[in-house]
C-alpha atoms as a PDB file:
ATOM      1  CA  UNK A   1     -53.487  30.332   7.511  1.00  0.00           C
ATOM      2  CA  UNK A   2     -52.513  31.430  11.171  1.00  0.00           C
ATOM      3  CA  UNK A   3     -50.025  33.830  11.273  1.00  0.00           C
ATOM      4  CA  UNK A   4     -48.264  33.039  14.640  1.00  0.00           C
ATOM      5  CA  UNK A   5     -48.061  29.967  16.601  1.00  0.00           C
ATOM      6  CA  UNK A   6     -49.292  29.814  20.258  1.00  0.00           C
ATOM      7  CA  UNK A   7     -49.091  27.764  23.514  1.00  0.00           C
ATOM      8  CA  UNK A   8     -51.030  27.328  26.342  1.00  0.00           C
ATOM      9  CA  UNK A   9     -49.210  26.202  29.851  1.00  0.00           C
ATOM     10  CA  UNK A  10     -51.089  24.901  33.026  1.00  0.00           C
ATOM     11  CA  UNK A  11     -49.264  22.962  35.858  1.00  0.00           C
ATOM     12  CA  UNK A  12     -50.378  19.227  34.480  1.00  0.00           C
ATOM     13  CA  UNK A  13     -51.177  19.926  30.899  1.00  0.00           C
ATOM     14  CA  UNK A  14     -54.639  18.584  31.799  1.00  0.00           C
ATOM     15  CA  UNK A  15     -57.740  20.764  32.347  1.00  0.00           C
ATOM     16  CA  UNK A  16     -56.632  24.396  31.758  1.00  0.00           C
ATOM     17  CA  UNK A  17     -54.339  24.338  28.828  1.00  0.00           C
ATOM     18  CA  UNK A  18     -55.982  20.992  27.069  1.00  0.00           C
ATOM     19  CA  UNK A  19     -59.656  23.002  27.178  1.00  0.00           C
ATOM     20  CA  UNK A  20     -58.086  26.002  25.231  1.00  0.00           C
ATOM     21  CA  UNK A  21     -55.957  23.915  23.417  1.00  0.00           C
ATOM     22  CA  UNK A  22     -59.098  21.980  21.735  1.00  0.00           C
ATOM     23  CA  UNK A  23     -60.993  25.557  21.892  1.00  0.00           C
ATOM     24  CA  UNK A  24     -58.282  26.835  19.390  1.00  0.00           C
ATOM     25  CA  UNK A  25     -57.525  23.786  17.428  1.00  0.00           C
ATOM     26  CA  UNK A  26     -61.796  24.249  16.614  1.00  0.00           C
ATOM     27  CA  UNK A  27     -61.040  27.546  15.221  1.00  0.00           C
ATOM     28  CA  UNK A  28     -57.612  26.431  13.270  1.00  0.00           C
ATOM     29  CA  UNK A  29     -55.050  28.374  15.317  1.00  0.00           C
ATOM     30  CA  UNK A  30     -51.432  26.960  15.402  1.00  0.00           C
ATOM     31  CA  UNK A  31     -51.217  25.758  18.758  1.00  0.00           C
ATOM     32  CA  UNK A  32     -49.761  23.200  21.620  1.00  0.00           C
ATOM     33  CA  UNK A  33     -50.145  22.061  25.288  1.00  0.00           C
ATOM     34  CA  UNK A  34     -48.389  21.818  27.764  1.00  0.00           C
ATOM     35  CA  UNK A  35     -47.526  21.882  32.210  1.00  0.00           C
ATOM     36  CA  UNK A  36     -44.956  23.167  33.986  1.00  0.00           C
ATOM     37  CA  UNK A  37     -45.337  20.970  37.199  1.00  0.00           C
ATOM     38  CA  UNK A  38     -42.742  18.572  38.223  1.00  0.00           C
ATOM     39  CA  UNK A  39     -45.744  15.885  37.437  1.00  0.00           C
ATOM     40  CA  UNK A  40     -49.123  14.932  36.548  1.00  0.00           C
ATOM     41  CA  UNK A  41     -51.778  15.625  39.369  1.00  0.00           C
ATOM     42  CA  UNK A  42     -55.320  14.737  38.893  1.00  0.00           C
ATOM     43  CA  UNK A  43     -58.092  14.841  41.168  1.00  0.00           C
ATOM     44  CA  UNK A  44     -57.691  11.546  43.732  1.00  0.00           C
ATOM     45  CA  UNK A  45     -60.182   9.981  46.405  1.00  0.00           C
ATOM     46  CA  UNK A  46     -59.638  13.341  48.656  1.00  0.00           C
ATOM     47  CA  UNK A  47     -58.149  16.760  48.025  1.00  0.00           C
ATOM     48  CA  UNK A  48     -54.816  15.961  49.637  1.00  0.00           C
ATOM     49  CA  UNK A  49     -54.403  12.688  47.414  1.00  0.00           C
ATOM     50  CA  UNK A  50     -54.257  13.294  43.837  1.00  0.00           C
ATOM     51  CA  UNK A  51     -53.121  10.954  41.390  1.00  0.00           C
ATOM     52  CA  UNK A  52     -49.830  11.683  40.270  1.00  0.00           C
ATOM     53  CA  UNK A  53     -48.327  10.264  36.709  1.00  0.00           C
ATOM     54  CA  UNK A  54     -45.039  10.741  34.829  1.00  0.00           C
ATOM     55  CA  UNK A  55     -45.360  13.626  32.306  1.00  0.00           C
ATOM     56  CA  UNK A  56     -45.318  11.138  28.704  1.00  0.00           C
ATOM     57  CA  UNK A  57     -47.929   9.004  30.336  1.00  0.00           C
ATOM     58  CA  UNK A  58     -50.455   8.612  27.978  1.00  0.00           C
ATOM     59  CA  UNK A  59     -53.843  10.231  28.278  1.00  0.00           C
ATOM     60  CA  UNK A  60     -55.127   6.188  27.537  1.00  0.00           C
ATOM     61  CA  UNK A  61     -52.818   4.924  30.050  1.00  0.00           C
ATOM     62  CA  UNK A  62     -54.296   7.092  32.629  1.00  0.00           C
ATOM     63  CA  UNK A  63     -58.429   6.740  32.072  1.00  0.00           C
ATOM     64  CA  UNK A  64     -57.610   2.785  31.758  1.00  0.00           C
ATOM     65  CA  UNK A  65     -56.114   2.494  35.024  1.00  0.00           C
ATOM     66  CA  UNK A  66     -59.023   5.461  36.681  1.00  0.00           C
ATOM     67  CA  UNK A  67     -61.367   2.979  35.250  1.00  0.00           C
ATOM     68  CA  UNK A  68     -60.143  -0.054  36.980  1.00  0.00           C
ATOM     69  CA  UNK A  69     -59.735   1.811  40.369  1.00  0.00           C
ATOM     70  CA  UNK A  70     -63.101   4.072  40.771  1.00  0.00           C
ATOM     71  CA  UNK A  71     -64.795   4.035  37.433  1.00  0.00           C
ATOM     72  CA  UNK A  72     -67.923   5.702  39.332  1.00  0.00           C
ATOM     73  CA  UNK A  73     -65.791   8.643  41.183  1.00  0.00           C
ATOM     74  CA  UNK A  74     -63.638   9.702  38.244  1.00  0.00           C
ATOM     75  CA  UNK A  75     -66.907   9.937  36.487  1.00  0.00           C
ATOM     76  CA  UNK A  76     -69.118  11.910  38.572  1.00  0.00           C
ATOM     77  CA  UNK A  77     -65.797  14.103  39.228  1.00  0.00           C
ATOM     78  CA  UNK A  78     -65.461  14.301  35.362  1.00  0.00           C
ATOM     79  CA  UNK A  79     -62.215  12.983  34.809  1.00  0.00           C
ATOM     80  CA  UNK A  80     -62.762  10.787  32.627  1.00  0.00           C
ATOM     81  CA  UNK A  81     -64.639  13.353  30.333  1.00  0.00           C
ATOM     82  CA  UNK A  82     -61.362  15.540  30.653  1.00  0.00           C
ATOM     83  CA  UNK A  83     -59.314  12.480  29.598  1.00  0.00           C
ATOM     84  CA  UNK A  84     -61.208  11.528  27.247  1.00  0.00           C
ATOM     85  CA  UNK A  85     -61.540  14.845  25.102  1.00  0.00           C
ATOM     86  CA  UNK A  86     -57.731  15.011  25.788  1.00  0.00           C
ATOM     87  CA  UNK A  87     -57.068  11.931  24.276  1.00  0.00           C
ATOM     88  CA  UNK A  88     -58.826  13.031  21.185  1.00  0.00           C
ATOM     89  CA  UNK A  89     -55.975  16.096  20.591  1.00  0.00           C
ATOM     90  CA  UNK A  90     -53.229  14.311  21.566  1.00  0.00           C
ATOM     91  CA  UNK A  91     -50.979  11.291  23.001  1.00  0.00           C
ATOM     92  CA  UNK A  92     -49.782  12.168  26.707  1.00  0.00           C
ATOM     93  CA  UNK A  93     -49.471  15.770  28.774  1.00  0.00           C
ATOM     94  CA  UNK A  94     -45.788  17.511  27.935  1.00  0.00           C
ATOM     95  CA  UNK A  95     -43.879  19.375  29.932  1.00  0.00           C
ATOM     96  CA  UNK A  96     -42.920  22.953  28.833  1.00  0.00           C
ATOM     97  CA  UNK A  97     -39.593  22.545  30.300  1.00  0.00           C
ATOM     98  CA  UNK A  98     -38.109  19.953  27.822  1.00  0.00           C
ATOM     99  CA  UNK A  99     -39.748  21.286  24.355  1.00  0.00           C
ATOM    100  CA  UNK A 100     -37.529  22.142  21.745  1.00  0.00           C
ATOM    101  CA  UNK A 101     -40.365  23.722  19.951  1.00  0.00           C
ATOM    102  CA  UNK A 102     -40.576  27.881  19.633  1.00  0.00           C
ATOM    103  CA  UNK A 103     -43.191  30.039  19.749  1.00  0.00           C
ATOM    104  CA  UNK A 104     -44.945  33.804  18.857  1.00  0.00           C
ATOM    105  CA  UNK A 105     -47.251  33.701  21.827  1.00  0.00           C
ATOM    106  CA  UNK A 106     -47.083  31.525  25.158  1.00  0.00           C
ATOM    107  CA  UNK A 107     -49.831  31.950  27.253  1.00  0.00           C
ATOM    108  CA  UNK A 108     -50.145  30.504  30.575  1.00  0.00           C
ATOM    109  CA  UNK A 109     -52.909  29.980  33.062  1.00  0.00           C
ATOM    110  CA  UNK A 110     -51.844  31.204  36.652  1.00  0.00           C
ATOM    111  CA  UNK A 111     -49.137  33.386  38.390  1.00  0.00           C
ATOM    112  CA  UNK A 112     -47.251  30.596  39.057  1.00  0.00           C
ATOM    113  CA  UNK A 113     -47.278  29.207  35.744  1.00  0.00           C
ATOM    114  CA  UNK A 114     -46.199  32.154  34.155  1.00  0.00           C
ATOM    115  CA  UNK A 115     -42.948  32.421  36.306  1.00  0.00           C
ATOM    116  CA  UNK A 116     -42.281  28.733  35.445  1.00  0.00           C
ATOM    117  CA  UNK A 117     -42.161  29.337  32.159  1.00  0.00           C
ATOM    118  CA  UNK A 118     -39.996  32.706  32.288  1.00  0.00           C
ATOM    119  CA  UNK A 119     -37.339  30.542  34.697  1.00  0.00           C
ATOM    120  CA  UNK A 120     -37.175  27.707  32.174  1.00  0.00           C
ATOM    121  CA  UNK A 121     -36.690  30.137  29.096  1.00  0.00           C
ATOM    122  CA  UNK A 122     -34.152  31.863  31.072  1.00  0.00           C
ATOM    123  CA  UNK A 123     -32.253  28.843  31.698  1.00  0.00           C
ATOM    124  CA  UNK A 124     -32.530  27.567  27.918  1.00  0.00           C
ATOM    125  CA  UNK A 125     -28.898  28.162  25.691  1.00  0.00           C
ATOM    126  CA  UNK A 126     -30.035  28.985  22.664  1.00  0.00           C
ATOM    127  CA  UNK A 127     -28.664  30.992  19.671  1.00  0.00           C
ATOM    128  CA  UNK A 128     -32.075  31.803  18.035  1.00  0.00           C
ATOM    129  CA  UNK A 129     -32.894  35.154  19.781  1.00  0.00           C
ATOM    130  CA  UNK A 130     -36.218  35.133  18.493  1.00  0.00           C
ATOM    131  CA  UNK A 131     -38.912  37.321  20.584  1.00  0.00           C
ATOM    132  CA  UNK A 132     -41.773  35.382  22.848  1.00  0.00           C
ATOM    133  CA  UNK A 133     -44.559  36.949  24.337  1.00  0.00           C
ATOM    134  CA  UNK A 134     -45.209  35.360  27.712  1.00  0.00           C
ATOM    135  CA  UNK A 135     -48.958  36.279  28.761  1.00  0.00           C
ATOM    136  CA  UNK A 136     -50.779  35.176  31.721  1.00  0.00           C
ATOM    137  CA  UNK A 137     -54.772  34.700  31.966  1.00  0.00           C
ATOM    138  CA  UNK A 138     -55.469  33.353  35.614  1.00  0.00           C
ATOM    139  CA  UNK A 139     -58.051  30.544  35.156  1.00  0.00           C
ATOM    140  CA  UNK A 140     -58.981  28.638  38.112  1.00  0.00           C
ATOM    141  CA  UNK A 141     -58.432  24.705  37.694  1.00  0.00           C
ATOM    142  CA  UNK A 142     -61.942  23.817  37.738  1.00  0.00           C
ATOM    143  CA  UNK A 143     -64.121  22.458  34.626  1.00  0.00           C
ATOM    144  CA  UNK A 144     -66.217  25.414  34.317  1.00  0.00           C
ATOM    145  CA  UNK A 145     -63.586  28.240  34.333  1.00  0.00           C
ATOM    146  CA  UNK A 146     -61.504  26.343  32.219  1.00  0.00           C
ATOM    147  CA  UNK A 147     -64.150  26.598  29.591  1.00  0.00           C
ATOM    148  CA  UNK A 148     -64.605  30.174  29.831  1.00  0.00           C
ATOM    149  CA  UNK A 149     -61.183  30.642  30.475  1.00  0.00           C
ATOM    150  CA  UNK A 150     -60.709  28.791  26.701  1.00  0.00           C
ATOM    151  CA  UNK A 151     -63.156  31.233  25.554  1.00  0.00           C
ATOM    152  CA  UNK A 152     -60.921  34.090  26.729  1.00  0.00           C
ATOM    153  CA  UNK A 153     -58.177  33.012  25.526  1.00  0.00           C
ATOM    154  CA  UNK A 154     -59.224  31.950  22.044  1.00  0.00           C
ATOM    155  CA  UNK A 155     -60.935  35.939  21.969  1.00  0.00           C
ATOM    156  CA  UNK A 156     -57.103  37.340  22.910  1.00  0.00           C
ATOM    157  CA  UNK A 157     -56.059  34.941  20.322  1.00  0.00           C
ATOM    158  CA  UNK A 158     -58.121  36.863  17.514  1.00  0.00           C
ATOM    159  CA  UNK A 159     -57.203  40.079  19.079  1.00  0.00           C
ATOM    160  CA  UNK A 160     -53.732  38.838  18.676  1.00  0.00           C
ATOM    161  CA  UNK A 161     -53.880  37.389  15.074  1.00  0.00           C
ATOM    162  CA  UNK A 162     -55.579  40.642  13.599  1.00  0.00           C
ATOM    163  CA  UNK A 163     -52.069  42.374  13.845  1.00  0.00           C
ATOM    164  CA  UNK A 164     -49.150  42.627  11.503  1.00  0.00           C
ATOM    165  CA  UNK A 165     -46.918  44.141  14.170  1.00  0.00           C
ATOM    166  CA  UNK A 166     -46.894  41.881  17.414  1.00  0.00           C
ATOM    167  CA  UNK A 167     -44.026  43.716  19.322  1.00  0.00           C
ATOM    168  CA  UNK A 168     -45.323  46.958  18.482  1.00  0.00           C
ATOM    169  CA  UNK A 169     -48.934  46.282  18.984  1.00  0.00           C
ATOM    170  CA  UNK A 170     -48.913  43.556  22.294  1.00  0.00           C
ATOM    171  CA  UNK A 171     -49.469  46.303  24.513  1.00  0.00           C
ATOM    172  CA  UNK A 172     -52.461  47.617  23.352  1.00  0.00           C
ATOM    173  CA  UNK A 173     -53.826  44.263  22.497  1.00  0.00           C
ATOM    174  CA  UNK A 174     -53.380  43.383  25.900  1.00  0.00           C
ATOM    175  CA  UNK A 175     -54.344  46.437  27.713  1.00  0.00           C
ATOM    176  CA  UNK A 176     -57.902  46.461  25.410  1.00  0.00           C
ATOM    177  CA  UNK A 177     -58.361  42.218  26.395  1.00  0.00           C
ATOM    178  CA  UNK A 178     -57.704  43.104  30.019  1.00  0.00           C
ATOM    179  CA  UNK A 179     -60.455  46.675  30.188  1.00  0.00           C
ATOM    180  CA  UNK A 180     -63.110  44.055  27.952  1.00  0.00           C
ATOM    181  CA  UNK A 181     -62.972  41.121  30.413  1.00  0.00           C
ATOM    182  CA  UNK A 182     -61.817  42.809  33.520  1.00  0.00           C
ATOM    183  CA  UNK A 183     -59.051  40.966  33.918  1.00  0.00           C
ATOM    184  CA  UNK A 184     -55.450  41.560  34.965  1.00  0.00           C
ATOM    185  CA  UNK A 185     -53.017  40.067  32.954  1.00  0.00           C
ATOM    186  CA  UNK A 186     -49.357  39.947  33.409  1.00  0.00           C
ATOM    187  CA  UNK A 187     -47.253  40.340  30.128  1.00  0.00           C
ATOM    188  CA  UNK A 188     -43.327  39.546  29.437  1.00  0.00           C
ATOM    189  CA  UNK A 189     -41.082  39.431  26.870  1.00  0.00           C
ATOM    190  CA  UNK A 190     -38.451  36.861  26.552  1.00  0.00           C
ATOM    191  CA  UNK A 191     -35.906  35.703  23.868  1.00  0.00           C
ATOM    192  CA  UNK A 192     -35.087  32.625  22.927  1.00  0.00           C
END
């Protein structure tokens, strides 16, 4: 039984935080999805069209109509693979900004992210005062790095799960994750 309960936050709720969203689910971690963008962006015809959606649109919704346009291009650009694997964890991408759920751990997946996230909990009214940790593990938004990025995470996840004492021990956790993997992480602690 997982002792604390976990997000993952990319800008579309997509590629980044869907891969390590499935990666943990695998390995029975307590966890949810979602973006911080003010919408949906996937990969379009040329780098400075995407395809933009609603957050709530359905995952379905979205490979039906990629289908129907360019069934070849959102292919060979894997799209549809990413759709379809999201489709198998859940409905539609959410948007961090309007949950109501609460969490032990939130870990996001850029620099911008992570100050997203940090605004919106700021701006939340709540009378809970319970501690978040707000972590961030840069992963670029590309299929590959989101896989090993999942990887990453789901290792700082075990890191994180082996301790009785999160406040006390995030620090360490952290600063052994970030000498292992060479990687810089920035850390936060919020209360809502």
């Amino acid at each position: 039984m997982p002792k604390y309960r976990f997000a993952v936050v990319c800008s579309s709720n997509q590629n980044r935080s869907m891969d390590a969203h499935s990666t943990l689910r695998k390995h029975g971690y307590n966890v949810e999805s979602f973006g911080s963008g003010v919408c949906v962006k996937l990969p379009g015809k040329s780098i400075d069209k995407p395809v933009i959606y609603e957050f709530g649109t359905p995952y379905s919704l979205m490979y039906n109509e990629l289908v129907n346009t360019d069934k070849n291009l959102y292919q060979t650009n894997g799209v549809l693979n990413m759709l379809e694997r999201n489709m198998k964890i859940k409905d539609h991408p959410e948007r961090f900004q309007t949950t109501n759920l609460q969490f032990d751990v939130i870990i996001t997946c850029e620099e911008r992210v992570f100050d997203q996230v940090i605004q919106a909990i700021d701006e939340w009214q709540t009378d809970h005062l319970e501690i978040v940790h707000i972590v961030n593990v840069d992963i670029k938004d590309n299929f590959h790095d989101a896989f090993k990025g999942s990887q990453h995470i789901l290792e700082l996840c075990q890191m994180i799960e082996k301790t009785d004492d999160l406040d006390g021990n995030m620090e360490s956790i952290l600063k052994k994750f970030a000498q292992t993997r060479k990687r810089k992480i920035l850390h936060s602690v919020a209360f809502y």
